[in-house]
Protein backbone atom coordinates (compact mmCIF):
# COMPACT_ATOMS: atom_id res chain seq x y z
CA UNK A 1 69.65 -62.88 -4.98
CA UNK A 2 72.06 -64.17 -2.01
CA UNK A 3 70.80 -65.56 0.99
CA UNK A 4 72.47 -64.78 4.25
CA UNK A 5 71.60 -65.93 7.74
CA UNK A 6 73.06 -65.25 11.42
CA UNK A 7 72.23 -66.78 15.23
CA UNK A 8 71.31 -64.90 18.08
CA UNK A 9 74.85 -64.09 19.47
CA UNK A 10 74.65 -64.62 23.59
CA UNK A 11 73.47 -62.03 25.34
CA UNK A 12 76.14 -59.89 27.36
CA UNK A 13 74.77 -58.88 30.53
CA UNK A 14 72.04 -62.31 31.06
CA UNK A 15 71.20 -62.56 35.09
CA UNK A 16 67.70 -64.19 34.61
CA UNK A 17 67.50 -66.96 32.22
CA UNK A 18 64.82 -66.33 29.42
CA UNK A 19 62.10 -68.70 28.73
CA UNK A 20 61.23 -67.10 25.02
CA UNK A 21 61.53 -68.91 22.17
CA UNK A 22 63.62 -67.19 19.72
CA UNK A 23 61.99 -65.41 16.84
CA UNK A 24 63.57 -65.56 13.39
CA UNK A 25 63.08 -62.67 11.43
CA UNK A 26 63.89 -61.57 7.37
CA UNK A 27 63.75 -58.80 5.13
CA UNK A 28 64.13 -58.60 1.32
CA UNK A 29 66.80 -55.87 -0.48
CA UNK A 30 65.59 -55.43 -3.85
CA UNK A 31 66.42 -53.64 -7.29
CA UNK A 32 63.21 -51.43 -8.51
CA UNK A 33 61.85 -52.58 -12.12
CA UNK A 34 59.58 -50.69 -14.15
CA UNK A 35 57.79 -54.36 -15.28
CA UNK A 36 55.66 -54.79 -12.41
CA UNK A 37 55.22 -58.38 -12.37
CA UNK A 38 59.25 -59.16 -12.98
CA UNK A 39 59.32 -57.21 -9.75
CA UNK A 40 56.47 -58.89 -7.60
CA UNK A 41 58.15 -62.02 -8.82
CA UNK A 42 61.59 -60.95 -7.18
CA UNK A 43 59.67 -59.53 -4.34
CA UNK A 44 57.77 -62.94 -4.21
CA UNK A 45 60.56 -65.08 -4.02
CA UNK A 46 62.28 -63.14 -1.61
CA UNK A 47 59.47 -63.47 1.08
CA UNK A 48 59.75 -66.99 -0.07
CA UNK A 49 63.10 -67.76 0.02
CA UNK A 50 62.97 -66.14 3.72
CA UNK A 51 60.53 -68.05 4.73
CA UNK A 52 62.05 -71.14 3.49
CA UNK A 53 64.77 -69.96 5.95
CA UNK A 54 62.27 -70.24 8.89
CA UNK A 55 61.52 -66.47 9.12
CA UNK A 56 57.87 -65.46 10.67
CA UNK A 57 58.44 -62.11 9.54
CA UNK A 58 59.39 -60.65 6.48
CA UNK A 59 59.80 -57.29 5.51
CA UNK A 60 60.46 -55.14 2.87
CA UNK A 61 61.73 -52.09 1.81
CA UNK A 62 59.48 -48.45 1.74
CA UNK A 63 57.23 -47.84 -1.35
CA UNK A 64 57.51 -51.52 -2.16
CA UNK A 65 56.32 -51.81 -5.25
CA UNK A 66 57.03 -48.15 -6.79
CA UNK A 67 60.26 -46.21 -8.20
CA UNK A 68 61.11 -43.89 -5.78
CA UNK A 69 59.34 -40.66 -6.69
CA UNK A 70 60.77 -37.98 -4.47
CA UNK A 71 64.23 -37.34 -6.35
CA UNK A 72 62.54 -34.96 -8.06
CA UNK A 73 59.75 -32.36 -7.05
CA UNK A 74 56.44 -33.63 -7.34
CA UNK A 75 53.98 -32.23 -10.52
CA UNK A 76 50.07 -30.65 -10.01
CA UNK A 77 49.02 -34.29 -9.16
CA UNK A 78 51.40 -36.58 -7.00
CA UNK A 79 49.20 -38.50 -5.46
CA UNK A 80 48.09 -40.38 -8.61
CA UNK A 81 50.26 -43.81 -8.12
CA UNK A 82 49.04 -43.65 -4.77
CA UNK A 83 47.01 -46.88 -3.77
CA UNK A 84 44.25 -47.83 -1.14
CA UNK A 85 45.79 -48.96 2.08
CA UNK A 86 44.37 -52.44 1.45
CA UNK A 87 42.75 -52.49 -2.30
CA UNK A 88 45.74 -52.27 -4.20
CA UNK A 89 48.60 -54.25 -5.46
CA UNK A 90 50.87 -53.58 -1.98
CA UNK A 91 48.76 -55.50 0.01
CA UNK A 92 47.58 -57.75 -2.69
CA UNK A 93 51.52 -58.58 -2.64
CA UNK A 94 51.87 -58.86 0.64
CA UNK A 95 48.83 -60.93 1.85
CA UNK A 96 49.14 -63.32 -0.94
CA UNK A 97 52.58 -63.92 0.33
CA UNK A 98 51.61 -64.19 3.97
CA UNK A 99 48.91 -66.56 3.55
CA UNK A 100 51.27 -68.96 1.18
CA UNK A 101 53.76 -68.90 3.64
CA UNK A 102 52.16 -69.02 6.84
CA UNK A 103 54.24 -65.70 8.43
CA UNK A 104 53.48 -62.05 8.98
CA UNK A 105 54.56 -59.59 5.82
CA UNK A 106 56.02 -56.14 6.44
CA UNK A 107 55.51 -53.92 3.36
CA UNK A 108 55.05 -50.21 2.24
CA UNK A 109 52.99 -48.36 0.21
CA UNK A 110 51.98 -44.50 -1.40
CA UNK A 111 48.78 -45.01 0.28
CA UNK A 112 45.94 -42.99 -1.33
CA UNK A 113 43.89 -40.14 0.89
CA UNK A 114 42.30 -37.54 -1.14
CA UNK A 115 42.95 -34.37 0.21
CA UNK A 116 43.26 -30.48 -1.61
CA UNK A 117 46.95 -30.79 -1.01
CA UNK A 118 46.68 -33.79 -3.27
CA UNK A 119 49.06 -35.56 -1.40
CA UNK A 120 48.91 -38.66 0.30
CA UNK A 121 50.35 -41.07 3.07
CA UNK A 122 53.56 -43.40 3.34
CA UNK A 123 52.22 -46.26 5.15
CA UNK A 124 53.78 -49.08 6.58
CA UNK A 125 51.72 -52.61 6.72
CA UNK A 126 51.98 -55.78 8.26
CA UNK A 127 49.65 -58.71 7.26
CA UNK A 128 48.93 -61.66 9.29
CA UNK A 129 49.33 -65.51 8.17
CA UNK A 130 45.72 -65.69 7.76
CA UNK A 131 45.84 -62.06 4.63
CA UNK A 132 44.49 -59.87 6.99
CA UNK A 133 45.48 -56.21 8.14
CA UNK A 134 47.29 -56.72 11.67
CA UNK A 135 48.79 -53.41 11.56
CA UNK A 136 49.56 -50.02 9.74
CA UNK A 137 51.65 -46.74 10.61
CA UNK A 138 51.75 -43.78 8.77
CA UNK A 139 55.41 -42.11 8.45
CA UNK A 140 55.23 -39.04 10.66
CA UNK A 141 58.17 -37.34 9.79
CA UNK A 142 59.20 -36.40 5.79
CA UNK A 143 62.27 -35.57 4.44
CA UNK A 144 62.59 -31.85 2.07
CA UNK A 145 65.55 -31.64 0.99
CA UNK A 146 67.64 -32.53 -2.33
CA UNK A 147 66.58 -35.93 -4.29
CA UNK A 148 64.29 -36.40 -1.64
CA UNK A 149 61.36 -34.31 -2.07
CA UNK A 150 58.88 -35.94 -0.33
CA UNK A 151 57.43 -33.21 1.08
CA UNK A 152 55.65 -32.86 -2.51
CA UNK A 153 54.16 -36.30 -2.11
CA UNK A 154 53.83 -37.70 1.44
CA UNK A 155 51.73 -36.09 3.48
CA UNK A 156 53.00 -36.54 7.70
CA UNK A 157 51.16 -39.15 9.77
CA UNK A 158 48.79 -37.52 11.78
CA UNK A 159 49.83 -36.19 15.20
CA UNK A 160 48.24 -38.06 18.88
CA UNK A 161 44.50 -37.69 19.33
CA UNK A 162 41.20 -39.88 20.63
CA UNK A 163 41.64 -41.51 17.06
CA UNK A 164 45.22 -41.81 16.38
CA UNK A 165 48.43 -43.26 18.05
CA UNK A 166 51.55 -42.04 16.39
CA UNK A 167 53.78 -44.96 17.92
CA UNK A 168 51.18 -48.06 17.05
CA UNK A 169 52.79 -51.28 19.01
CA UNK A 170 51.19 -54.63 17.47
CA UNK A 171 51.57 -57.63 19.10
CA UNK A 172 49.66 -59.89 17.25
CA UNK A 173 48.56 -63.48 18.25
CA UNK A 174 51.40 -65.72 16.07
CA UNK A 175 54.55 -63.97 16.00
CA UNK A 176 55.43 -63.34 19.73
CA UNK A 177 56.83 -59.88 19.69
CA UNK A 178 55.69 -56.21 20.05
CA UNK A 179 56.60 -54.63 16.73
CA UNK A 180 56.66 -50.92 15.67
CA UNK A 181 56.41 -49.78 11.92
CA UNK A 182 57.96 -46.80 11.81
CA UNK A 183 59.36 -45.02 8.01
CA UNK A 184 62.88 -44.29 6.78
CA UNK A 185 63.49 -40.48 7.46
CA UNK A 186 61.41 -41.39 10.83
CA UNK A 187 64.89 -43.97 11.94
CA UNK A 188 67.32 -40.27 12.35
CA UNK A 189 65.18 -39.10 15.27
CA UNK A 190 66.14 -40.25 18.77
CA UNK A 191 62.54 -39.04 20.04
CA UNK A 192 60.93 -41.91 17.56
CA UNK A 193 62.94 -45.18 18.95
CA UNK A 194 62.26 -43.61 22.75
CA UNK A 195 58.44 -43.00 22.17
CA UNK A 196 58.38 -47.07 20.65
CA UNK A 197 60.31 -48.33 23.49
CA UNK A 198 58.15 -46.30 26.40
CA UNK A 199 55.09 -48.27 24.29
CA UNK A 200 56.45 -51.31 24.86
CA UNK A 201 57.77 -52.13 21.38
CA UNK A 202 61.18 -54.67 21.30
CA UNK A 203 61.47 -54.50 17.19
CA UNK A 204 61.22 -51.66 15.18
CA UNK A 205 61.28 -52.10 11.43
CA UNK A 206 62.52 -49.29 9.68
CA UNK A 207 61.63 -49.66 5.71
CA UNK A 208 64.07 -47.55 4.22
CA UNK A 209 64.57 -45.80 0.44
CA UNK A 210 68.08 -43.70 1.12
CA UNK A 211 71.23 -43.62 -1.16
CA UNK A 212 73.34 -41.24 -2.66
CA UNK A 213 72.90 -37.32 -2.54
CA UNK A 214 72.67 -35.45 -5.46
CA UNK A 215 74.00 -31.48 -4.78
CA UNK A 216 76.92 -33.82 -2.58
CA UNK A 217 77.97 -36.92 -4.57
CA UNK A 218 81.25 -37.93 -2.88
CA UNK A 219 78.90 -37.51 0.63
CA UNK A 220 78.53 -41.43 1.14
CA UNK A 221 75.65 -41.14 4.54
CA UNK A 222 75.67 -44.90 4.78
CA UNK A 223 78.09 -45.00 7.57
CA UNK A 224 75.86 -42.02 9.25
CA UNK A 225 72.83 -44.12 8.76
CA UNK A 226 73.51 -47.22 10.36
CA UNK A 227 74.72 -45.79 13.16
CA UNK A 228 72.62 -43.61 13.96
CA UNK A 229 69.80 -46.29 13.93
CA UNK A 230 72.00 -49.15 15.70
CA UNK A 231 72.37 -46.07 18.50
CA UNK A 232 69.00 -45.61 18.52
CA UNK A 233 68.68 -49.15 18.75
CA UNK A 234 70.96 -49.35 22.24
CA UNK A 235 69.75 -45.86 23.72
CA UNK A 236 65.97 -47.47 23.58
CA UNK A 237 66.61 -51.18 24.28
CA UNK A 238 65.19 -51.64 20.63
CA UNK A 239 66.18 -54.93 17.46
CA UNK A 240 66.15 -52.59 14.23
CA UNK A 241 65.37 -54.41 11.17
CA UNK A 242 65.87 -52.29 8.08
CA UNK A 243 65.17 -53.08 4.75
CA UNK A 244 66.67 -50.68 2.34
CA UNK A 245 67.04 -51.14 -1.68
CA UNK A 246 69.72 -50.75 -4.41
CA UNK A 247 70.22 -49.59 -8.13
CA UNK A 248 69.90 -46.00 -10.02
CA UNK A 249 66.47 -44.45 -9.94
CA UNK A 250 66.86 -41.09 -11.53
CA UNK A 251 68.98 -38.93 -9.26
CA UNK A 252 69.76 -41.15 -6.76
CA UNK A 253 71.53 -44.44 -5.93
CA UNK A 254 70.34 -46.28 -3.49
CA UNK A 255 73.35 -48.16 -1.27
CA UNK A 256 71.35 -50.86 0.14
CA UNK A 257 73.22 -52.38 2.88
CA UNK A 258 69.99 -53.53 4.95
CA UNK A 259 70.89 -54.74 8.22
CA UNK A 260 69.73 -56.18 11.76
CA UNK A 261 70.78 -55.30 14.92
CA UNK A 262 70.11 -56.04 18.55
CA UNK A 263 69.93 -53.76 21.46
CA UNK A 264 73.77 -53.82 22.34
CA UNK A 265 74.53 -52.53 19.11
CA UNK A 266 75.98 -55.49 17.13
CA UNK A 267 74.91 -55.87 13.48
CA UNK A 268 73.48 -59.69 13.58
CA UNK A 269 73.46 -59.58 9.32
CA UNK A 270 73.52 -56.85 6.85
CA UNK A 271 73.07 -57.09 3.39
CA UNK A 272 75.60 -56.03 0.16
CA UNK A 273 75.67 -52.65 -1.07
CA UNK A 274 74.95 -52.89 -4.55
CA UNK A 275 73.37 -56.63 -4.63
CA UNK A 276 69.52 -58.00 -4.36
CA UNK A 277 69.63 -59.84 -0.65
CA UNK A 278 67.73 -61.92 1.64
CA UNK A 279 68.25 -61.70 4.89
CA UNK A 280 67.02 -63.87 8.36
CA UNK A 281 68.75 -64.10 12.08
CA UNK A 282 67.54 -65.21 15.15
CA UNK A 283 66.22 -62.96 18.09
CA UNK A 284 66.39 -63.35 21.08
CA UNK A 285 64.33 -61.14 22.33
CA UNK A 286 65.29 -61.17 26.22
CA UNK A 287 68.60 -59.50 25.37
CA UNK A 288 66.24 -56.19 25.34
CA UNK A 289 65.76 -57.10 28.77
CA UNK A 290 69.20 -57.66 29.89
CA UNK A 291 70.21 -54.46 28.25
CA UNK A 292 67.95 -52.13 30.29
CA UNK A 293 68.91 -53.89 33.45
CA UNK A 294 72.15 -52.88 33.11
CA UNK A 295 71.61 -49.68 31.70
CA UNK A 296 68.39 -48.64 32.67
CA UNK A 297 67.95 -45.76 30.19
CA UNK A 298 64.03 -45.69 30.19
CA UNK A 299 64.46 -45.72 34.19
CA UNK A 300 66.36 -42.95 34.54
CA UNK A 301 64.66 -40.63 32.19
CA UNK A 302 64.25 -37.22 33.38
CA UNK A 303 60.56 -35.98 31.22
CA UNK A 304 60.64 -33.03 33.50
CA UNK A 305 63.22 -30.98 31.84
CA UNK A 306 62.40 -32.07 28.80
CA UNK A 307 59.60 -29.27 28.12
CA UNK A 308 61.89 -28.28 25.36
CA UNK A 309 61.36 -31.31 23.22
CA UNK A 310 57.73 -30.74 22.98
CA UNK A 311 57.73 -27.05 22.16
CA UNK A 312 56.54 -26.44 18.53
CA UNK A 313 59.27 -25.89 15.91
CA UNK A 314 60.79 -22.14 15.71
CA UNK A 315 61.39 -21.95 12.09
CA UNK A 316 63.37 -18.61 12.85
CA UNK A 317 65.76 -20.94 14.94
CA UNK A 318 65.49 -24.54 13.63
CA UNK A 319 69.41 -25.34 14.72
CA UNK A 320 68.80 -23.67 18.15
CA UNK A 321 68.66 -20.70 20.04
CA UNK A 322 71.19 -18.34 18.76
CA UNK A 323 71.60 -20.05 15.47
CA UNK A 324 69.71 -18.18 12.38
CA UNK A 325 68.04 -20.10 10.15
CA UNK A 326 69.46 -21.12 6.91
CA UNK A 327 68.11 -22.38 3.62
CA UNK A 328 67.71 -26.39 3.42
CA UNK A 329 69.88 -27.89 0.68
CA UNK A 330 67.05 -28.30 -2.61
C-alpha cells in the first residue's frame, strides 16, 4: 500500500486573509478480500498509516467491509449481510480505529432495517475520536442499471420530513469543518453538491464502489466520474474527498483512482488505478470562501424558475419533454 501526500496549493482569488488552521484529511483505496480479518487488517493500517501522516479524518470507501453485491441482481433475501448501523463489524472497525488514533473515521456499511421489501440502507458513518456516532447519512439516490443492481438491495434514504434531513451537515467539536456524507451514485447529481453547500457543508465525502461496465467493456467512465464530481465540486464551492476501491469482484472492476479536490477544481492527490493507496493533503478550507466571492454561484441562484427541479419524476419522459422513454441498460 503506497502512501501519497499533497499541500494546500495557494488559493487563487484570496482578498481576506484566513485565520483557519488547515485541516489534513485521508482516505484509504483498498482491494476487497473474502478473509475478513486480512481485510480489517489492511483497512486498519490504512487509517493508521493516515493518521501517522497527521490526518484527522479518514475515510473509506462504500460497503467497507463487504464484496460489492449489486453486480448481480439480488436473490429472495438481500438484506441478510446487512448489519446494525452501530452493532456490527463496520462500526466496530471504525470506532476502534478512531479511538486508537485520536481522529474522526468515515466508513460505510449495508445497514440492516427490516422491512417487507427486505431491503435495507447504504449508510455512511463518521465516528468521533472518543468511538462514538457523530454522524450518519443514508444514500438517497440508487443506481439500476447493469452490474449495479442496487436497486435489489439498497433501499433510498428517506426523503425531508420533521424526522429526517436528507443533506445532514456535521460539524463536530474536534475536526473544524462542516462535513456532508453523501453515497457514490449520489456524487453524478448537481442537485446533491448544491443542497450540501446551501447547508453550509465545505467537504463532501463521496465513498464510492464504481468500475468497469459490463454490457460496455471498452466504456472506461473514470474520466466521466471525476469530472463530474470535481465540477460539482467548483459549481457548489465544495473539497470532494472520494474514496473508491480496486480489483475484480464478479462482473465488475473497480478502477480506483480516489482523489481530492478543492473548490477551483484542482485534484490536490489521487490515488493509482489498479493499486491499494493511502492518501492525505492539506485543506485549506478558506479557499471555499474565496471561490464564491468571486463567483458567487449560491448568490445568484435563481429558485424561482426552478419549479421544474422539484416536480416528481415522469417515468413516461425521464430524458425530457418530448423524449420517450427507453429501457435502462440491465
Amino acid at each position: 500500500m503506497i502512501t501519497l501526500t499533497a499541500s494546500a496549493p495557494e488559493s487563487l482569488s484570496r482578498s481576506v486573509e484566513s485565520t483557519r488552521l488547515r485541516l489534513r484529511v485521508g482516505l484509504v483505496q483498498h482491494r476487497w478480500r473474502p478473509d475478513a480479518a486480512e481485510l480489517a487488517t489492511v483497512l486498519r493500517d490504512g487509517v493508521d498509516r493516515a493518521a501517522g501522516a497527521g490526518a484527522t479524518l479518514v475515510c473509506l470507501p462504500e460497503i467497507t467491509l463487504l464484496r460489492y453485491p449489486a453486480d448481480t441482481p439480488a436473490g429472495p433475501n438481500p438484506g441478510a449481510s446487512a448489519e446494525d448501523l452501530t452493532g456490527g463489524p463496520t462500526f466496530a472497525l471504525a470506532a476502534s480505529a478512531a479511538r486508537a488514533n485520536g481522529i474522526f473515521v468515515h466508513a460505510s456499511l449495508y445497514e440492516k432495517a427490516p422491512a417487507a421489501d427486505g431491503l435495507g440502507f447504504n449508510t455512511a458513518i463518521l465516528v468521533a475520536p472518543s468511538g462514538e456516532l457523530a454522524g450518519y447519512t443514508r444514500k438517497l439516490h440508487i443506481p439500476i442499471s447493469a452490474g449495479y443492481y442496487e436497486d435489489t438491495y439498497f433501499r433510498p434514504g428517506p426523503g425531508p420530513s420533521a424526522e429526517s434531513d436528507p443533506y445532514p451537515v456535521y460539524n463536530p467539536e474536534g475536526l473544524g469543518a462542516r462535513v456532508g456524507l453523501p453515497t457514490c451514485w449520489d456524487e453524478w447529481f448537481p442537485e446533491v453538491s448544491r443542497s450540501y453547500a446551501l447547508g453550509g457543508a465545505e467537504i463532501l465525502v463521496y465513498p464510492t464502489a464504481i468500475g468497469s461496465e459490463p454490457v460496455f467493456p471498452a466504456f472506461d467512465t473514470q474520466p466521466l466520474w471525476q469530472q463530474v464530481i470535481v465540477a460539482n465540486g467548483i459549481n457548489s464551492g465544495l473539497f470532494m474527498v472520494v474514496p473508491n476501491r480496486i480489483g475484480d469482484e464478479g462482473k465488475v472492476t473497480f478502477y480506483g483512482s480516489s482523489f481530492i479536490s478543492d473548490p477551483f477544481g484542482r485534484v490536490l492527490v489521487q490515488a493509482p488505478r489498479d493499486e491499494e493507496a493511502v492518501l492525505v493533503a492539506d485543506l485549506d478550507l478558506d479557499q471555499r470562501r474565496d471561490w464564491l466571492e468571486l463567483f458567487p454561484f449560491l448568490l445568484t441562484r435563481r429558485p424561482d424558475t426552478y419549479a421544474a427541479l422539484t416536480a416528481p419524476v415522469d417515468v413516461a419522459h425521464p430524458y425530457g419533454v418530448g423524449h420517450q422513454a427507453t429501457a435502462v441498460v440491465k
